[in-house]
Protein backbone atom coordinates (compact mmCIF):
# COMPACT_ATOMS: atom_id res chain seq x y z
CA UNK A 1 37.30 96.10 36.49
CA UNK A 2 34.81 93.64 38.44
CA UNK A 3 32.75 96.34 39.18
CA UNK A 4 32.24 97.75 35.85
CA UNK A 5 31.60 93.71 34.59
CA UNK A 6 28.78 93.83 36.91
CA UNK A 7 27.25 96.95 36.18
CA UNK A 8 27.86 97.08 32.30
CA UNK A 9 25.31 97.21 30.07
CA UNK A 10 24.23 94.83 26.91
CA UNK A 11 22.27 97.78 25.71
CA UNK A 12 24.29 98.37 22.21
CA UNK A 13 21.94 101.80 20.85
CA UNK A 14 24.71 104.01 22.35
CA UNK A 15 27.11 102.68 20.36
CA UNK A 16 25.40 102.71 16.69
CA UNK A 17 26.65 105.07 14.53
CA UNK A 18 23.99 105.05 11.68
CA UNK A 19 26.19 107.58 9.36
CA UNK A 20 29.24 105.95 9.29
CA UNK A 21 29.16 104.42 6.10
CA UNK A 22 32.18 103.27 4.92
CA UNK A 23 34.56 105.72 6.56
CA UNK A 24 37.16 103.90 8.03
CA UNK A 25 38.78 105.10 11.84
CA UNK A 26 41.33 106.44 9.70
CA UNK A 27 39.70 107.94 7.22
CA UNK A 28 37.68 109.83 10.06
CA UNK A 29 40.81 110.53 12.07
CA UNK A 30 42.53 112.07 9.34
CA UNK A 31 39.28 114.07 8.54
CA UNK A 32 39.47 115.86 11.94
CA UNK A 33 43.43 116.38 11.61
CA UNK A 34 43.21 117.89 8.34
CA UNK A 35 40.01 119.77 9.17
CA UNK A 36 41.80 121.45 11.62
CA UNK A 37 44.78 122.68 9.59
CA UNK A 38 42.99 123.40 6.45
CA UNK A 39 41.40 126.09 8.48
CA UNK A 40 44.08 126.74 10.30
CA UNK A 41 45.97 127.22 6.83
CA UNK A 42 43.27 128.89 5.19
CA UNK A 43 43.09 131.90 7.91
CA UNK A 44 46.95 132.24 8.17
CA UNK A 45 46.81 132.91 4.26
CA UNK A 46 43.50 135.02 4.12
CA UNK A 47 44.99 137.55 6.76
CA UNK A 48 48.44 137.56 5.23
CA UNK A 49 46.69 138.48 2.12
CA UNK A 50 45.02 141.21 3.33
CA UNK A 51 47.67 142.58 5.00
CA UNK A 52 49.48 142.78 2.25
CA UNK A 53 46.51 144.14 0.05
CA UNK A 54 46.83 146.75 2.90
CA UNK A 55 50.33 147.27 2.87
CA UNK A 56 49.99 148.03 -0.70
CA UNK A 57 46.97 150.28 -0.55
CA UNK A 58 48.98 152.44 1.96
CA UNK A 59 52.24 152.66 -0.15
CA UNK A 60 50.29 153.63 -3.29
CA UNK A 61 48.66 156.16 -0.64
CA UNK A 62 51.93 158.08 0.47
CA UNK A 63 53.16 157.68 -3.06
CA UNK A 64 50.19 159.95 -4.47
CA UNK A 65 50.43 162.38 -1.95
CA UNK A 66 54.31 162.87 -2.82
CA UNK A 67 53.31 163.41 -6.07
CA UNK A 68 50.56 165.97 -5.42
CA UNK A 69 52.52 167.82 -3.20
CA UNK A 70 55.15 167.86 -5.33
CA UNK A 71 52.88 169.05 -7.95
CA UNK A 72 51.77 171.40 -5.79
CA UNK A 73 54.80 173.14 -5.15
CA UNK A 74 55.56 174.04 -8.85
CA UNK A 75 52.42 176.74 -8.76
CA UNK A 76 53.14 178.26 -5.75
CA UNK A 77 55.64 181.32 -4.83
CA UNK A 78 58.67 179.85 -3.57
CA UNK A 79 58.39 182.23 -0.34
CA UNK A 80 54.67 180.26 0.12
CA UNK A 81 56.03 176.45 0.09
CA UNK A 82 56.27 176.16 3.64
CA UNK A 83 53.21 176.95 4.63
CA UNK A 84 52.00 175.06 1.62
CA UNK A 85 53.60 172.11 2.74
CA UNK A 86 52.66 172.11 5.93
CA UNK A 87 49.15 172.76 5.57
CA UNK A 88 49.47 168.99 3.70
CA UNK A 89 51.26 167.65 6.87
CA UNK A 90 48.19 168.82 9.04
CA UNK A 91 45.96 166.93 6.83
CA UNK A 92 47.93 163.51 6.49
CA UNK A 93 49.83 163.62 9.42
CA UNK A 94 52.54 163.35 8.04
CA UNK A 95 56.07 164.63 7.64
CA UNK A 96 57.41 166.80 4.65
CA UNK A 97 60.76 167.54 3.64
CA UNK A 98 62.60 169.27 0.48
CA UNK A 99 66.08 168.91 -0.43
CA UNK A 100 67.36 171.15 -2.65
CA UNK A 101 69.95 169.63 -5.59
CA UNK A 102 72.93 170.06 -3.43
CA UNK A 103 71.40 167.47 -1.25
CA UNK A 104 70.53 169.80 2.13
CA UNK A 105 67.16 170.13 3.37
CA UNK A 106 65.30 173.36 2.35
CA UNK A 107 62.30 173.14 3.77
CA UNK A 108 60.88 171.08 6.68
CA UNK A 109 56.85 171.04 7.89
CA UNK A 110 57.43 170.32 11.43
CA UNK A 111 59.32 173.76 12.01
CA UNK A 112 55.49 175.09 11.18
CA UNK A 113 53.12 172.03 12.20
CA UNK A 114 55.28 170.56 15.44
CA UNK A 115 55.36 167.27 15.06
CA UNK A 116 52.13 165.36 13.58
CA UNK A 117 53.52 161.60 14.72
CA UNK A 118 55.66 160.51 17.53
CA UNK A 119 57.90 157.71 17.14
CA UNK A 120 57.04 155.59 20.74
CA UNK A 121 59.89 153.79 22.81
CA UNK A 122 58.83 150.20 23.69
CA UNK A 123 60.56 150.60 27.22
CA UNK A 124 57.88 152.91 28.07
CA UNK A 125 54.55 151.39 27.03
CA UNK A 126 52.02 148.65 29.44
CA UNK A 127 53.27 145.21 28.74
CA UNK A 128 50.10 144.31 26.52
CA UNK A 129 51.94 146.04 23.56
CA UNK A 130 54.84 143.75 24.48
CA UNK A 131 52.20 140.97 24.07
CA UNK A 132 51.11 142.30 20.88
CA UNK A 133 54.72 142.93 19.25
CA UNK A 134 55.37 139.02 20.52
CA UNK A 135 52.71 137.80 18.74
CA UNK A 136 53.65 140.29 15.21
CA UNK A 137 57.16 138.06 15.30
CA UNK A 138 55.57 134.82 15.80
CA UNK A 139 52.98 135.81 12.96
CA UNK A 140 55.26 137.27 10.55
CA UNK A 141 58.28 134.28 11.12
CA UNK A 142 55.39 131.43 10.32
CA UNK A 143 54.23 133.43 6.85
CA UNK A 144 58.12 134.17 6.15
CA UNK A 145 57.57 138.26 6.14
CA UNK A 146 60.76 139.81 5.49
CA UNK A 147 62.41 141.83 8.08
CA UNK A 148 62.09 145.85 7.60
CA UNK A 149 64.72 148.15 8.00
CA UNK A 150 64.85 150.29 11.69
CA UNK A 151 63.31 153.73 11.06
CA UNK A 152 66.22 156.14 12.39
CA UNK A 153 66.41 159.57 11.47
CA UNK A 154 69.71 160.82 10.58
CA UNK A 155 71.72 163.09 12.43
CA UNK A 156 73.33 165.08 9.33
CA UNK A 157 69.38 165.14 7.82
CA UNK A 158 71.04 165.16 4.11
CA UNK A 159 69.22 163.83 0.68
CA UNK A 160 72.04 161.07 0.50
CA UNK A 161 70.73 159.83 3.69
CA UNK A 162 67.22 158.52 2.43
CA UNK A 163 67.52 155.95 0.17
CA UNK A 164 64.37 156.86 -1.28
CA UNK A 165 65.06 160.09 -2.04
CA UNK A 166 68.80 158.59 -4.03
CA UNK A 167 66.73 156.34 -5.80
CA UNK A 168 64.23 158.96 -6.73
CA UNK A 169 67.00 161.77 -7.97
CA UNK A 170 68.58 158.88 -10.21
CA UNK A 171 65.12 157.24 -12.00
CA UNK A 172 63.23 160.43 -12.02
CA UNK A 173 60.18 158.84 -10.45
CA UNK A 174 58.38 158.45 -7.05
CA UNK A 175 60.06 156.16 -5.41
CA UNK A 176 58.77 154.52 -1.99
CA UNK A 177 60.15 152.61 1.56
CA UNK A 178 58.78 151.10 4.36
CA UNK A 179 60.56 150.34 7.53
CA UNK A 180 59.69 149.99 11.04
CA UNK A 181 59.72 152.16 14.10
CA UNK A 182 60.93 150.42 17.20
CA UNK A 183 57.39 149.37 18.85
CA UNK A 184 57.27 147.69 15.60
CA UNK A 185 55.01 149.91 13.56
CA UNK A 186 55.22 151.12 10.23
CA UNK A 187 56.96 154.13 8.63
CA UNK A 188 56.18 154.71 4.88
CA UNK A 189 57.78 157.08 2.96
CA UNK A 190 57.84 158.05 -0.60
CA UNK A 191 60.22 160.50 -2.19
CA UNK A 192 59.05 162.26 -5.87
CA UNK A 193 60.81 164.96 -8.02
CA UNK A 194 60.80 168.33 -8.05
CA UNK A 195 61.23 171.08 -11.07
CA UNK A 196 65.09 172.38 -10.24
CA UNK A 197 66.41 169.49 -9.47
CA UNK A 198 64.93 169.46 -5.90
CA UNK A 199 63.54 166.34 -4.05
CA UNK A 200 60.12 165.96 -1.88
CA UNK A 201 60.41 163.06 0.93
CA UNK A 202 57.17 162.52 2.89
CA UNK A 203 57.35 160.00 5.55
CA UNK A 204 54.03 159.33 8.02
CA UNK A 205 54.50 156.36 11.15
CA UNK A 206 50.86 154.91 9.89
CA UNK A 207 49.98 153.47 14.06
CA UNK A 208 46.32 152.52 12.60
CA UNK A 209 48.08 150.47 9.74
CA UNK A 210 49.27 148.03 12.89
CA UNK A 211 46.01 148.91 14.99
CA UNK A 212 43.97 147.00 11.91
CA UNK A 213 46.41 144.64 11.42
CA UNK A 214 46.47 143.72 15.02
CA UNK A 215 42.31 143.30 15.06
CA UNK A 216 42.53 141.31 12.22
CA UNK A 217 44.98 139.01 13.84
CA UNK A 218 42.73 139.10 17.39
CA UNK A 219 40.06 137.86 14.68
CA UNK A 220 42.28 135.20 13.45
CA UNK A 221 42.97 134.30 17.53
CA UNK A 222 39.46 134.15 18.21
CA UNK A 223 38.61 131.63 14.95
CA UNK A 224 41.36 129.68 15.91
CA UNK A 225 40.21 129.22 19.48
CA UNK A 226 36.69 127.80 18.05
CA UNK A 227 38.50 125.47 15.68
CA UNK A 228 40.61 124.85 18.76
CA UNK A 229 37.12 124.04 20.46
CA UNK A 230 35.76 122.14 17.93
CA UNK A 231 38.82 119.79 17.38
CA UNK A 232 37.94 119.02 21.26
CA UNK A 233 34.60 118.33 20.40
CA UNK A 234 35.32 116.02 17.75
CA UNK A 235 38.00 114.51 19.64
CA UNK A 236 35.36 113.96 21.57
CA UNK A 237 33.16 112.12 19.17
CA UNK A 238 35.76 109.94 18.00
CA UNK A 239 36.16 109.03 21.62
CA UNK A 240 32.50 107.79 21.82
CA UNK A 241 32.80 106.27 18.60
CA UNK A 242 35.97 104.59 19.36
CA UNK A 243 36.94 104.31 22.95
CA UNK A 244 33.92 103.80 24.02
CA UNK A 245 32.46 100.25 22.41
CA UNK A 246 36.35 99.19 21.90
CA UNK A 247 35.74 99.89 26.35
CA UNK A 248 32.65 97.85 25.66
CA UNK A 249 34.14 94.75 23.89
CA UNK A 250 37.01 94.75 26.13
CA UNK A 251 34.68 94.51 28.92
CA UNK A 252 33.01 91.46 27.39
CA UNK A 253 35.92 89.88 25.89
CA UNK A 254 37.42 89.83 30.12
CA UNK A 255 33.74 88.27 31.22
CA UNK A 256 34.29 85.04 28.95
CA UNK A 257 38.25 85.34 30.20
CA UNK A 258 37.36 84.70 33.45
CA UNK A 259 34.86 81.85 32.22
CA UNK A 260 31.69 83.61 32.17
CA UNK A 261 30.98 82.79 28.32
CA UNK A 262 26.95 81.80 29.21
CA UNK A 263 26.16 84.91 30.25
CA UNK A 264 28.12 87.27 28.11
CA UNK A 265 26.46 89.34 24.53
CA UNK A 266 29.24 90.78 23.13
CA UNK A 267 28.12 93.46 21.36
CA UNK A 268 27.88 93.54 17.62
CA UNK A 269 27.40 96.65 16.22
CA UNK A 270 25.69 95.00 12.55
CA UNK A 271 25.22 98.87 11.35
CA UNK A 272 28.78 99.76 11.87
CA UNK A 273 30.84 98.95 8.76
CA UNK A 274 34.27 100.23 9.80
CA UNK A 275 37.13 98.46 11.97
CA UNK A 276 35.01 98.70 14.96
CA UNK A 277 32.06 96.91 13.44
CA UNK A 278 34.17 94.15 12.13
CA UNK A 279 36.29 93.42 16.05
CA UNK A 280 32.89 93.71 17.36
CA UNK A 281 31.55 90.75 14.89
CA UNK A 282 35.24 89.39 14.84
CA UNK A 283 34.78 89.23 19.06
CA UNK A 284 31.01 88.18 19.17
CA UNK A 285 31.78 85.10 16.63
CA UNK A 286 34.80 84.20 18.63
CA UNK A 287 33.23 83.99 21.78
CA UNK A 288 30.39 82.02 19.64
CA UNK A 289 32.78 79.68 18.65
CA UNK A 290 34.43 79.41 21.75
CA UNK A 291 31.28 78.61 24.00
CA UNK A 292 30.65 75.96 21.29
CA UNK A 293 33.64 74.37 21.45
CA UNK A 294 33.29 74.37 25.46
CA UNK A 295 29.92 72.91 24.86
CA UNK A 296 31.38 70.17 22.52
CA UNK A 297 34.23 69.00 24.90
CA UNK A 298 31.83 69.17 27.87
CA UNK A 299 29.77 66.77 25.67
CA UNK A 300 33.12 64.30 24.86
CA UNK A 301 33.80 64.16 27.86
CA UNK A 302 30.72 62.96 28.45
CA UNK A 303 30.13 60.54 25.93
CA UNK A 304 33.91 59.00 26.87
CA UNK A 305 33.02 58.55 30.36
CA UNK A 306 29.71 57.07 29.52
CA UNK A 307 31.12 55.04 26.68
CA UNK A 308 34.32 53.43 28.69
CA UNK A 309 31.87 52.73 31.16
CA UNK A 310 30.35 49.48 29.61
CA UNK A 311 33.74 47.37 28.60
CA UNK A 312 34.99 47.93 32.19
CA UNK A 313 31.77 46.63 33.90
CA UNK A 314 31.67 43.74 31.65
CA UNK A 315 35.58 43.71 32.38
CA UNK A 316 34.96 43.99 35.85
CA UNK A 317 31.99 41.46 35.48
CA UNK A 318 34.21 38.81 33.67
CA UNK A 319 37.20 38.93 36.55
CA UNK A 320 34.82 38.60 39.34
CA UNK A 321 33.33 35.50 37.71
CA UNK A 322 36.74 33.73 37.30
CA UNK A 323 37.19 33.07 40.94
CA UNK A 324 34.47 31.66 41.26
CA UNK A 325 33.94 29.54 37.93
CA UNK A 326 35.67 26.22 38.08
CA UNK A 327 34.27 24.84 34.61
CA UNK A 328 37.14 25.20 31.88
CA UNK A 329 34.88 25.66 29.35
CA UNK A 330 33.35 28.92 30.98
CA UNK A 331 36.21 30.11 32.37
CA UNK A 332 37.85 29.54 28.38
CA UNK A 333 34.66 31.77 27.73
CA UNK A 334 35.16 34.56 30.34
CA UNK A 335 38.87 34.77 29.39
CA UNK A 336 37.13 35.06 25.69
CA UNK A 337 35.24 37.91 26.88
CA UNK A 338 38.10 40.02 28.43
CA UNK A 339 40.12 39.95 25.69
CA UNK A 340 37.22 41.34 23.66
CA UNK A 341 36.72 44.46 26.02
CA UNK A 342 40.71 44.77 25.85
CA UNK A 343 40.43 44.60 22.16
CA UNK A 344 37.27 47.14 22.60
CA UNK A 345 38.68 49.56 25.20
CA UNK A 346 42.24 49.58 22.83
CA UNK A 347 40.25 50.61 19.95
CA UNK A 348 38.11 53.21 21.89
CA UNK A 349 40.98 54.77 23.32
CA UNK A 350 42.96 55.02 19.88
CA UNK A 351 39.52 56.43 18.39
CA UNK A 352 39.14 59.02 21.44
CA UNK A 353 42.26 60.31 20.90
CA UNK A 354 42.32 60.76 16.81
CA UNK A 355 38.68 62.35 17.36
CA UNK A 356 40.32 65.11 20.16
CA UNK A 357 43.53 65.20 17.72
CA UNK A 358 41.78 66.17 14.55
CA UNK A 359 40.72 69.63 15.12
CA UNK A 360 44.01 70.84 16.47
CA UNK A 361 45.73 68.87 13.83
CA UNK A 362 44.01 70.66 11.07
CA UNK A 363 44.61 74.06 12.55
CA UNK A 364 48.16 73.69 12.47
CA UNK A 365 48.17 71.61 8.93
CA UNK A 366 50.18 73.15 5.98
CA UNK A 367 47.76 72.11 2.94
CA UNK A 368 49.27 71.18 -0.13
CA UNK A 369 48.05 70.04 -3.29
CA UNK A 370 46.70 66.47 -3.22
CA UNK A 371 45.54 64.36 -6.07
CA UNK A 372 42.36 62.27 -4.37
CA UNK A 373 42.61 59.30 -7.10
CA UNK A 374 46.18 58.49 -6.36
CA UNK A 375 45.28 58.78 -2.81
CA UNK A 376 42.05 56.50 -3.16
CA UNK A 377 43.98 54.61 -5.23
CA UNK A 378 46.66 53.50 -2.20
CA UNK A 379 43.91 53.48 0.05
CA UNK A 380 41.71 50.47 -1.64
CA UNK A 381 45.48 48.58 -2.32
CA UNK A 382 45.89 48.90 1.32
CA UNK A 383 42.49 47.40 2.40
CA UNK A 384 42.85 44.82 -0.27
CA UNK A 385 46.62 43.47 0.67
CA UNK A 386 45.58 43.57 4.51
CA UNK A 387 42.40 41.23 3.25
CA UNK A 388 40.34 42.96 5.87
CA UNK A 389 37.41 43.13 3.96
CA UNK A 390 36.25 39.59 4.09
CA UNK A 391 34.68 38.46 0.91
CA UNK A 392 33.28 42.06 0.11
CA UNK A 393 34.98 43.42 -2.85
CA UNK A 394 36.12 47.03 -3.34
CA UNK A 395 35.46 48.59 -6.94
CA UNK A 396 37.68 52.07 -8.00
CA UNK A 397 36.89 54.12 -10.88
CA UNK A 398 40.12 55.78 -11.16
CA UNK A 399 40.38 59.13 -12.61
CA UNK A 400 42.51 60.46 -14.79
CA UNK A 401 45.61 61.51 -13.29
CA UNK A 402 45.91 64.89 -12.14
CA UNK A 403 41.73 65.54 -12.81
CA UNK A 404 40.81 65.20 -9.07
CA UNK A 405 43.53 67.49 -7.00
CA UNK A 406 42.36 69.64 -4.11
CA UNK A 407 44.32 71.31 -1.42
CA UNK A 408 44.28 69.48 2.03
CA UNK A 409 46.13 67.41 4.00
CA UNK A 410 47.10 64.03 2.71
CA UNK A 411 47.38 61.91 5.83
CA UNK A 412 43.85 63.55 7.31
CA UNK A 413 42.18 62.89 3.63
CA UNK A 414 43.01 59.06 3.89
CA UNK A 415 41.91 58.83 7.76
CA UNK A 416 38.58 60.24 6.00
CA UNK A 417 38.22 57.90 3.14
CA UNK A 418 39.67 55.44 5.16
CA UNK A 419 36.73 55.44 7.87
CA UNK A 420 33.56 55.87 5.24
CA UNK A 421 35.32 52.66 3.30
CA UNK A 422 35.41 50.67 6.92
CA UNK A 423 31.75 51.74 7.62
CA UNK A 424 30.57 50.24 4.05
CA UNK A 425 32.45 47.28 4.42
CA UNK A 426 31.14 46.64 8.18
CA UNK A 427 27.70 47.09 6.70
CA UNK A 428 28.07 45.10 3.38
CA UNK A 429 26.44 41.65 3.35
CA UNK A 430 28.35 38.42 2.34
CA UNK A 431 30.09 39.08 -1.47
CA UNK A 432 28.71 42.47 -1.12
CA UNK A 433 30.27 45.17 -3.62
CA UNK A 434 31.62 48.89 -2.66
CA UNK A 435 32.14 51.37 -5.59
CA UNK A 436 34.26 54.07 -4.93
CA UNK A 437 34.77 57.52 -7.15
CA UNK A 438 35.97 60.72 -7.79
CA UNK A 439 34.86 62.93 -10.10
CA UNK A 440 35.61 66.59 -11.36
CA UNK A 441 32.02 68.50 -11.29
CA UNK A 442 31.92 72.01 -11.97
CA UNK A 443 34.28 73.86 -9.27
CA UNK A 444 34.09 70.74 -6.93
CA UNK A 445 35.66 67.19 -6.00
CA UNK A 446 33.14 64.72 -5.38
CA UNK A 447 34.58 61.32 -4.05
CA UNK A 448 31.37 59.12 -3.60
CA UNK A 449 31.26 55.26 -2.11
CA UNK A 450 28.18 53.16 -2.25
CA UNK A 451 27.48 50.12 -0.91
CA UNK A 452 25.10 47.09 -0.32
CA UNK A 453 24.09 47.56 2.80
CA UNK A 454 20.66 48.18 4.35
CA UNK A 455 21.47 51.99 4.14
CA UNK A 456 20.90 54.65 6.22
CA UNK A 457 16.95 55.54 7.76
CA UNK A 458 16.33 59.41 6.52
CA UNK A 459 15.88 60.48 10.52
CA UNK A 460 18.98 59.40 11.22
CA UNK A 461 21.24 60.46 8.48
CA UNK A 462 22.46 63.62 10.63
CA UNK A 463 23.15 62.00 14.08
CA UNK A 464 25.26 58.98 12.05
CA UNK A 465 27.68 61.65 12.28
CA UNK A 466 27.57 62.47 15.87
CA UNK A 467 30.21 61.04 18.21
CA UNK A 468 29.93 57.42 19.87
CA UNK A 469 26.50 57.19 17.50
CA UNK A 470 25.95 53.95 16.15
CA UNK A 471 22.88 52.18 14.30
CA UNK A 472 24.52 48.28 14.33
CA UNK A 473 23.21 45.79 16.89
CA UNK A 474 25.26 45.14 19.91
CA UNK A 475 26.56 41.95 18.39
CA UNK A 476 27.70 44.06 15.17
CA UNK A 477 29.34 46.89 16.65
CA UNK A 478 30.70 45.18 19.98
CA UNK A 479 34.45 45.05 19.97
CA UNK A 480 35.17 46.90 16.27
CA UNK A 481 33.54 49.35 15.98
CA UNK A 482 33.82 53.17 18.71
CA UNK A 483 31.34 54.87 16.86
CA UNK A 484 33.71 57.85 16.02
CA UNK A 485 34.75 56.86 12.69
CA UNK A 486 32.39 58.98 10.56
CA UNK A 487 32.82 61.90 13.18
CA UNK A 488 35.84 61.99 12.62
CA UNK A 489 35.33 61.86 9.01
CA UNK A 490 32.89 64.83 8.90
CA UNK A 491 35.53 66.92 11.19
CA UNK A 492 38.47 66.18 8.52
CA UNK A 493 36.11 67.07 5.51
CA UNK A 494 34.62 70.37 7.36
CA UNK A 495 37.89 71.07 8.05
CA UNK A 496 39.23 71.40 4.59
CA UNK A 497 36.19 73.34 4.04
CA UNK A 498 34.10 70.53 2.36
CA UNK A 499 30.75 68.93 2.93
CA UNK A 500 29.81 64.94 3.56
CA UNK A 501 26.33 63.95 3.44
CA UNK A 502 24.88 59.95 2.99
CA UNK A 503 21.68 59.08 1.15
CA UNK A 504 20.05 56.70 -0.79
CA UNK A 505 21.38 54.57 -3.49
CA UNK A 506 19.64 55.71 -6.93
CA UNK A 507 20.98 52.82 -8.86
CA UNK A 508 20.27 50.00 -6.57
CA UNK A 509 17.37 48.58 -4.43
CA UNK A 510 18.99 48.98 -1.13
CA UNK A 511 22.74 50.88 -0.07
CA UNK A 512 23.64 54.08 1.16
CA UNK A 513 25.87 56.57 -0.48
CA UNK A 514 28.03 58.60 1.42
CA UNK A 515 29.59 61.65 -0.33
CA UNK A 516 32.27 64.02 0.29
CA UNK A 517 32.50 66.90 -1.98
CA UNK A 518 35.72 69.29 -1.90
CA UNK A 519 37.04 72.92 -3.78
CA UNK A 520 39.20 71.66 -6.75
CA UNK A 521 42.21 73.03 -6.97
CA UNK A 522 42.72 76.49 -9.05
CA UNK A 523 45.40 76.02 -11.53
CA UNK A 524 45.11 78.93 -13.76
């Protein structure tokens, strides 16, 4: 397998199929399958329908000549119907006999002629006929053909042996049989009435009845070896349209297993629009997503290191200097210190760990319907019995109940909300005011909160959002604030499939405005 990673390919123009369309692998596979047997089916019944045509044309055949000859005999001398008769054996090769009314035979054209057919024993022909009588049975048990009667000729050679001839005496008509000899060919006879009371039978073993027959069937063998062939050959081509890129995906999909993600295209396949095409894109976005993520905990893990850094140097810093402080006042101030980076490092960690909890939270969260201004509601009641927002006052236009629902997650939501109203009240001045909403517009949820703050620079309005990003001075943002808070915001919105953006105030001279918008909930 590590060889074939190595030497693999990226080049995907093997592996376009430009007339696909939108055939599906199933509608395709099907289309070979029933290709096959439609034409399969469609030979079986042409050649059974010609044989039969045939079978026909050859009883109708013997019939006529019964007929004539029986026609025949009525103008002739009686003492001349032998030769008569067998002068029509030598022509059809056939076999002509009369029985008078008391049933024996009269007149026979063999005692003149000899023989004109010869019924063949199987035991004594080349084992190709044997082939060829194997393949009549299989032929004739998958169209359902009717088993003939054996062709045996009677010992006591009487008119009440021939059911033909019975049949004949009693309806007045020609009347006609086929049975088989025992190499399997044919035997027609036909039996017709004669003036008197008298019966003609005619019976002829037709060999080149089976001989074209049997070619027909060698035909049939022959077109069903080429649609034998080409159901190879499209086997084939589904195996290059299938096996081979599904070979090519797998390929990549083991590169990024074994943590080669950088280096790895996985093949796309934008002009295939069947299963194929979609794993390909299904594959290529995964492995997208997945080198992302990589590239975002790489990044955390970073930023983590980098940002625990600073509280445990000025940690360490503050220890070191105890020892050697004897002042109470400084050493009051260095104890001051540490329990500021405690206070710093307990809040960082806690922050860390709800910003590397959120994603996997949300994957596994059941959403349910949640109406935003109960749940702003509880949220502002919170802040205001906790009296953590100083003397900066929180404003709620409630909505009307039941007007603001989306689906999501309650307890993420209120994180959310929760962090964008901390970040406007850390940024509000003395007696400042934050308005919060929620609104129903068009097929959306839009929950905004201004404040009174300086707002937010337009350059920096997309890296607020970043993790450990902060724009407060040191003395602002040392000890309170991780700088995760609105990255962890912007993960829970994205997450329920929203948007959060900040600008501007439009209704004040300074602020920002920070707004999360979210699907509304369907309730037809």
């Amino acid at each position: 397998m590590a060889s074939a990673i190595v030497s693999e390919k990226n080049d995907e123009t093997d592996l376009v199929l430009a007339w696909s369309g939108r055939w599906t692998l199933a509608h395709r596979i099907l289309a070979v399958n029933l290709l096959t047997l439609v034409l399969v089916g469609l030979a079986i019944l042409y050649l059974e329908s010609y044989r039969n045509r045939l079978e026909k044309e050859r009883v109708h055949k013997i019939a006529a000549e019964a007929s004539m000859a029986a026609t025949a005999l009525r103008s002739v001398r009686p003492d001349r119907r032998e030769v008569l008769l067998a002068d029509l054996s030598r022509q059809n090769e056939s076999r002509i006999r009369l029985y008078g009314p008391d049933g024996r035979r009269q007149l026979d054209s063999w005692h003149l002629t000899g023989p004109t057919y010869r019924l063949r024993d199987p035991a004594e022909q080349r084992w190709n006929k044997d082939a060829a009588r194997a393949l009549d049975r299989g032929f004739n048990a998958i169209v359902g053909e009717e088993t003939l009667e054996d062709f045996i000729e009677p010992e006591n050679d009487r008119a009440d042996a021939w059911t033909e001839v019975v049949d004949s005496r009693a309806s007045g008509r020609t009347e006609t049989e086929i049975r088989q000899a025992p190499e399997l060919t044919p035997v027609f006879s036909a039996a017709a009435p004669v003036v008197g009371g008298s019966t003609l039978l005619v019976t002829d073993n037709d060999r080149s009845f089976t001989h074209t027959v049997r070619k027909q069937r060698r035909s049939l063998a022959l077109a069903l070896s080429a649609v034998a062939a080409l159901s190879i050959l499209l086997s084939l081509f589904l195996a290059r349209t299938i096996v081979r890129p599904l070979r090519r995906i797998a390929i990549a999909a083991h590169r990024v297993r074994l943590g080669r993600a950088r280096e790895v295209r996985v093949p796309r396949l934008p002009s295939r629009r069947d299963e194929i095409g979609l794993l390909a894109r299904a594959v290529s976005d995964m492995s997208h997503s997945l080198r992302h993520r990589i590239d975002n905990i790489e990044a955390f893990a970073a930023d983590v290191t980098h940002e625990l850094k600073n509280p445990l140097a000025s940690l360490r810093s503050a220890v070191d200097s105890l020892d050697r402080i004897e002042d109470p006042a400084l050493r009051r101030q260095l104890i001051d210190v540490i329990r500021q980076d405690v206070v710093r490092l307990d809040r960082l960690i806690g922050d860390i760990g709800e910003a590397a909890r959120t994603d996997a939270e949300l994957a596994r969260a059941r959403f349910e319907p949640v109406d935003l201004g109960v749940l702003i509601g509880n949220i502002v009641s919170a802040w205001e019995t906790r009296r953590e927002t100083g003397n900066v006052r929180l404003a709620f236009a409630r909505p009307r109940k039941n007007s603001t629902v989306v689906m999501g997650e309650p307890s993420r939501l209120a994180r959310a909300i929760d962090n964008l109203i901390d970040n406007a009240i850390s940024f509000s001045p003395p007696n400042g005011l934050i308005e919060i909403a929620a609104t129903h517009v068009g097929d959306e949820i839009r929950i905004r909160i201004d404040d009174e703050g300086p707002g937010v620079p337009a350059e920096l309005r997309e890296a607020i959002f970043n993790r450990f990003h902060s724009v407060r001075t040191g003395a602002d943002s040392f000890g309170r604030h991780s700088g995760l808070g609105l990255a962890i915001a912007r993960a829970i919105v994205e997450g329920h499939d929203g948007e959060i953006d900040v600008a501007d105030r439009d209704d004040a001279p300074t602020g920002a405005r920070f707004t999360i918008s979210l699907k509304a909930l369907d309730r037809k």
